[in-house]
N, C-alpha and C. Protein backbone atom coordinates (compact mmCIF):
# COMPACT_ATOMS: atom_id res chain seq x y z
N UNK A 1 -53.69 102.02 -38.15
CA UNK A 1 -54.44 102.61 -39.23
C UNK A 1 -55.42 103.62 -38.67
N UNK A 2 -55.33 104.91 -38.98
CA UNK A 2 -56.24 105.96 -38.66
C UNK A 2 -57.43 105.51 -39.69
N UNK A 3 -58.69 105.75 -38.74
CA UNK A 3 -60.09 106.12 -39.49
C UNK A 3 -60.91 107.26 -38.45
N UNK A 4 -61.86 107.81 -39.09
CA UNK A 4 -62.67 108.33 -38.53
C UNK A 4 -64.58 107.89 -38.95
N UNK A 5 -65.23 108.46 -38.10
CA UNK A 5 -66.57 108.31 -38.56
C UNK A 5 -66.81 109.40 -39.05
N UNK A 6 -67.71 109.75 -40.26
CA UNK A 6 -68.23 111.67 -40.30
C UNK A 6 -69.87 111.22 -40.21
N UNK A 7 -70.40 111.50 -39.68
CA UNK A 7 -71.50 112.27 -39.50
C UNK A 7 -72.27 112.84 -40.74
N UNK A 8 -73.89 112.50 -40.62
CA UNK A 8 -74.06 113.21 -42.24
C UNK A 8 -73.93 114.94 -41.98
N UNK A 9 -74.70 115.74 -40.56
CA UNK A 9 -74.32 116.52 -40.28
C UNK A 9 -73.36 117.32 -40.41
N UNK A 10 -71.97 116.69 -40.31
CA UNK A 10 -71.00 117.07 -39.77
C UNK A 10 -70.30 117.53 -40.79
N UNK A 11 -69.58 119.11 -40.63
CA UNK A 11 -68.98 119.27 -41.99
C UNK A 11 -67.57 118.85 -42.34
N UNK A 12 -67.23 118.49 -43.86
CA UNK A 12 -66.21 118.02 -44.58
C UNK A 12 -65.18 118.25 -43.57
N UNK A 13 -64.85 119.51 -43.57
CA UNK A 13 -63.42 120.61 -43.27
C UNK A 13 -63.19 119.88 -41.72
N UNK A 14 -64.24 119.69 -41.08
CA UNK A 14 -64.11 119.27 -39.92
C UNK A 14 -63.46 118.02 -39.79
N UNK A 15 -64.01 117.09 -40.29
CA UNK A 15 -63.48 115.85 -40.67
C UNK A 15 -62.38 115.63 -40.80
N UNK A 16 -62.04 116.54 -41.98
CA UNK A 16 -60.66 116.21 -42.05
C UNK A 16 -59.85 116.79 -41.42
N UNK A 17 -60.11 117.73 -40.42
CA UNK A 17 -59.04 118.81 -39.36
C UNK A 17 -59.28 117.48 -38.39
N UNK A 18 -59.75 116.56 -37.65
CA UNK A 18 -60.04 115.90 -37.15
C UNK A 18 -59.14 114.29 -37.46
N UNK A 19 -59.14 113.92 -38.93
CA UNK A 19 -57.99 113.13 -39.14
C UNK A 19 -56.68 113.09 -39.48
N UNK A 20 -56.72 115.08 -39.65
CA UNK A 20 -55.23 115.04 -39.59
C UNK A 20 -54.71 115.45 -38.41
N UNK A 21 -55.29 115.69 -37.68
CA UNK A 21 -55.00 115.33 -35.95
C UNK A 21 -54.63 113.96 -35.59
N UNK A 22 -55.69 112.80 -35.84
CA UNK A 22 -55.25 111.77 -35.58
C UNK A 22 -54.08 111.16 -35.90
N UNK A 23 -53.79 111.40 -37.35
CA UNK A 23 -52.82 110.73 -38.26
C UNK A 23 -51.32 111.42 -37.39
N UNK A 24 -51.27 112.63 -37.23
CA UNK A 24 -50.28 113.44 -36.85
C UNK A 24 -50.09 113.29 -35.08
N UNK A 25 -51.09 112.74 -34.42
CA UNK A 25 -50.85 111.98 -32.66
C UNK A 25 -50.25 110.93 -33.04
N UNK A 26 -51.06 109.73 -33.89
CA UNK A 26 -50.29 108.34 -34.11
C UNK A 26 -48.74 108.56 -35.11
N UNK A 27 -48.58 109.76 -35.30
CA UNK A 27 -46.91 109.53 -35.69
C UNK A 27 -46.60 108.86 -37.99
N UNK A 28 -48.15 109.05 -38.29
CA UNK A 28 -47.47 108.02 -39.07
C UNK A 28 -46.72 109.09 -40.57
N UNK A 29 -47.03 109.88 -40.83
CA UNK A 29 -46.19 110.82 -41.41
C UNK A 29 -44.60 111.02 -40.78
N UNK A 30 -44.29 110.97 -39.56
CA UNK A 30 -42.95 110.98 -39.19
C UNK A 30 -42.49 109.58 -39.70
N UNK A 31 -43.43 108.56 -39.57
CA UNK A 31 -42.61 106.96 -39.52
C UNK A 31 -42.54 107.21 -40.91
N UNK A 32 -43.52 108.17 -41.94
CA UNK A 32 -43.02 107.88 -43.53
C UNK A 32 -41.98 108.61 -43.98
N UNK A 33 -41.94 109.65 -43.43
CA UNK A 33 -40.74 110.23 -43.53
C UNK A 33 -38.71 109.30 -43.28
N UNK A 34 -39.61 108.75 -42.32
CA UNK A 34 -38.11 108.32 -41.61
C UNK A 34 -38.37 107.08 -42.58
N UNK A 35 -38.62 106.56 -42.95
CA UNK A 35 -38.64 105.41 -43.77
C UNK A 35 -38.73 105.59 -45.39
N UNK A 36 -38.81 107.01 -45.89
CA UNK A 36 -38.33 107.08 -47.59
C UNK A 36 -37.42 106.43 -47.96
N UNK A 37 -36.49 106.70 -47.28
CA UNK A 37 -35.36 106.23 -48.04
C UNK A 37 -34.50 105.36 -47.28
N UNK A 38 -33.64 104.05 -47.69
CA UNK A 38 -32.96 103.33 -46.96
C UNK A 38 -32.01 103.93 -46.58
N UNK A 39 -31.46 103.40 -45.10
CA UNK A 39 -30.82 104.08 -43.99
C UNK A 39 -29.51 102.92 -43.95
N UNK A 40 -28.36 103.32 -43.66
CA UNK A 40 -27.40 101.75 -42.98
C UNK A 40 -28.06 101.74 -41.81
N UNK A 41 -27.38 100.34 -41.39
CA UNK A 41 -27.42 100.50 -39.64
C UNK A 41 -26.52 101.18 -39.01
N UNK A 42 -26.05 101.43 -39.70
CA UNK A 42 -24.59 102.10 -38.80
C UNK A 42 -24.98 103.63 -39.16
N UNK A 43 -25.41 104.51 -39.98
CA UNK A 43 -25.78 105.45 -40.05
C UNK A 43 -26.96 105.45 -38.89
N UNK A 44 -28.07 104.54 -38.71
CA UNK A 44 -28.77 104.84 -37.66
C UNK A 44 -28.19 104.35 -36.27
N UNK A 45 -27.01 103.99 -36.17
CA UNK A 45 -26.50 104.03 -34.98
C UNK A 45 -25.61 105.02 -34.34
N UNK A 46 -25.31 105.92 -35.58
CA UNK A 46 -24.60 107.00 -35.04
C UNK A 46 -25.61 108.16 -35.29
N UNK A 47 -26.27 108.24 -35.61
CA UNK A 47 -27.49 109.35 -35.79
C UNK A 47 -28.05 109.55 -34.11
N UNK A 48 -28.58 108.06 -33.44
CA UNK A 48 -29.16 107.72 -32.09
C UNK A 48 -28.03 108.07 -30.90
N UNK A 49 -26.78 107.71 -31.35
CA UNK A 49 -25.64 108.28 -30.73
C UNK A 49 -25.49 109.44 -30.37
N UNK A 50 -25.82 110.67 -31.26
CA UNK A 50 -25.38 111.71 -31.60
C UNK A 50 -26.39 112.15 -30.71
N UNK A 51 -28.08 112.13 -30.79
CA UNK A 51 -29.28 112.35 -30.51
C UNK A 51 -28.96 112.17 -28.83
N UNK A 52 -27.96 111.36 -28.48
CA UNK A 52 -27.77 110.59 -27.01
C UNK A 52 -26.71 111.73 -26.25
N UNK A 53 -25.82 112.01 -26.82
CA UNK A 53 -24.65 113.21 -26.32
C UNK A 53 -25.43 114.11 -26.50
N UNK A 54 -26.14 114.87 -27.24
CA UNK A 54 -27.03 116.43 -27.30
C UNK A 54 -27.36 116.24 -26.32
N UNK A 55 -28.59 115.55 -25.70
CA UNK A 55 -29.47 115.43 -24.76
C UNK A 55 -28.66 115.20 -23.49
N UNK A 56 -27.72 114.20 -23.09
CA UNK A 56 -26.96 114.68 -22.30
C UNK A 56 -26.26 115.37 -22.33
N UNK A 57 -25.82 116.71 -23.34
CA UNK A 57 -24.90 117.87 -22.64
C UNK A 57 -25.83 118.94 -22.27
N UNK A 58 -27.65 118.85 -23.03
CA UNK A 58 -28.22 119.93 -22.56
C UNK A 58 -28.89 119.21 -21.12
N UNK A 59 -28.90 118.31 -21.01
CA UNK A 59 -29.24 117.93 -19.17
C UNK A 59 -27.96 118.51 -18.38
N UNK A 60 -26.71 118.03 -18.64
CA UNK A 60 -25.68 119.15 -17.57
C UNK A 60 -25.66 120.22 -18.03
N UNK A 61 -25.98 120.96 -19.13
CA UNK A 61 -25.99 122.00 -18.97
C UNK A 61 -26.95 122.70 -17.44
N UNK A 62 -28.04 122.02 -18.00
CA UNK A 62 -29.81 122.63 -17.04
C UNK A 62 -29.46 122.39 -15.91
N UNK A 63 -28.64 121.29 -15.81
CA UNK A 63 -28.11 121.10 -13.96
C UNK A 63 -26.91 122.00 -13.71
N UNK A 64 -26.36 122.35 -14.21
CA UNK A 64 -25.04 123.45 -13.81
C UNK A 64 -26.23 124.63 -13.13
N UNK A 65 -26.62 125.29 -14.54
CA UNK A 65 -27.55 126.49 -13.95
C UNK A 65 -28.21 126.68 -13.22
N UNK A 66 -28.61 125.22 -12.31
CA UNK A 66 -29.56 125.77 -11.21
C UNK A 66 -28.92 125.70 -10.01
N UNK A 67 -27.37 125.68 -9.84
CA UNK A 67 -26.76 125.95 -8.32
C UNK A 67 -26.45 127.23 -8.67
């Protein structure tokens, strides 16, 4: 759970540029996103799959190019 303190000083705008920093480091807009709507498991097992071959064809790619 994000909180912040404000300050009586301290202005509004700041505050909140300040917790939507936080909110957006701790991830939790991505986790709401990824969690709107129900997923199978098997749709998220081939989604993580898929995510798994990209990343290894752009690692051999990056290793071809540097001999």
């Amino acid at each position: 759970m994000a909180h912040i303190n404000v300050d009586e000083s301290e202005p509004l705008e700041k505050a909140i540029k300040r917790f939507k920093r936080m909110v957006e480091k701790e991830g939790i807009i991505r986790e709401y996103k990824k969690r709107e709507y129900y997923e199978k498991p098997s749709t998220v097992l081939n989604r993580k799959n898929k995510a798994l071959r990209r990343k290894l064809l752009k690692k051999t790619r990056r290793g071809r190019s540097e001999y």
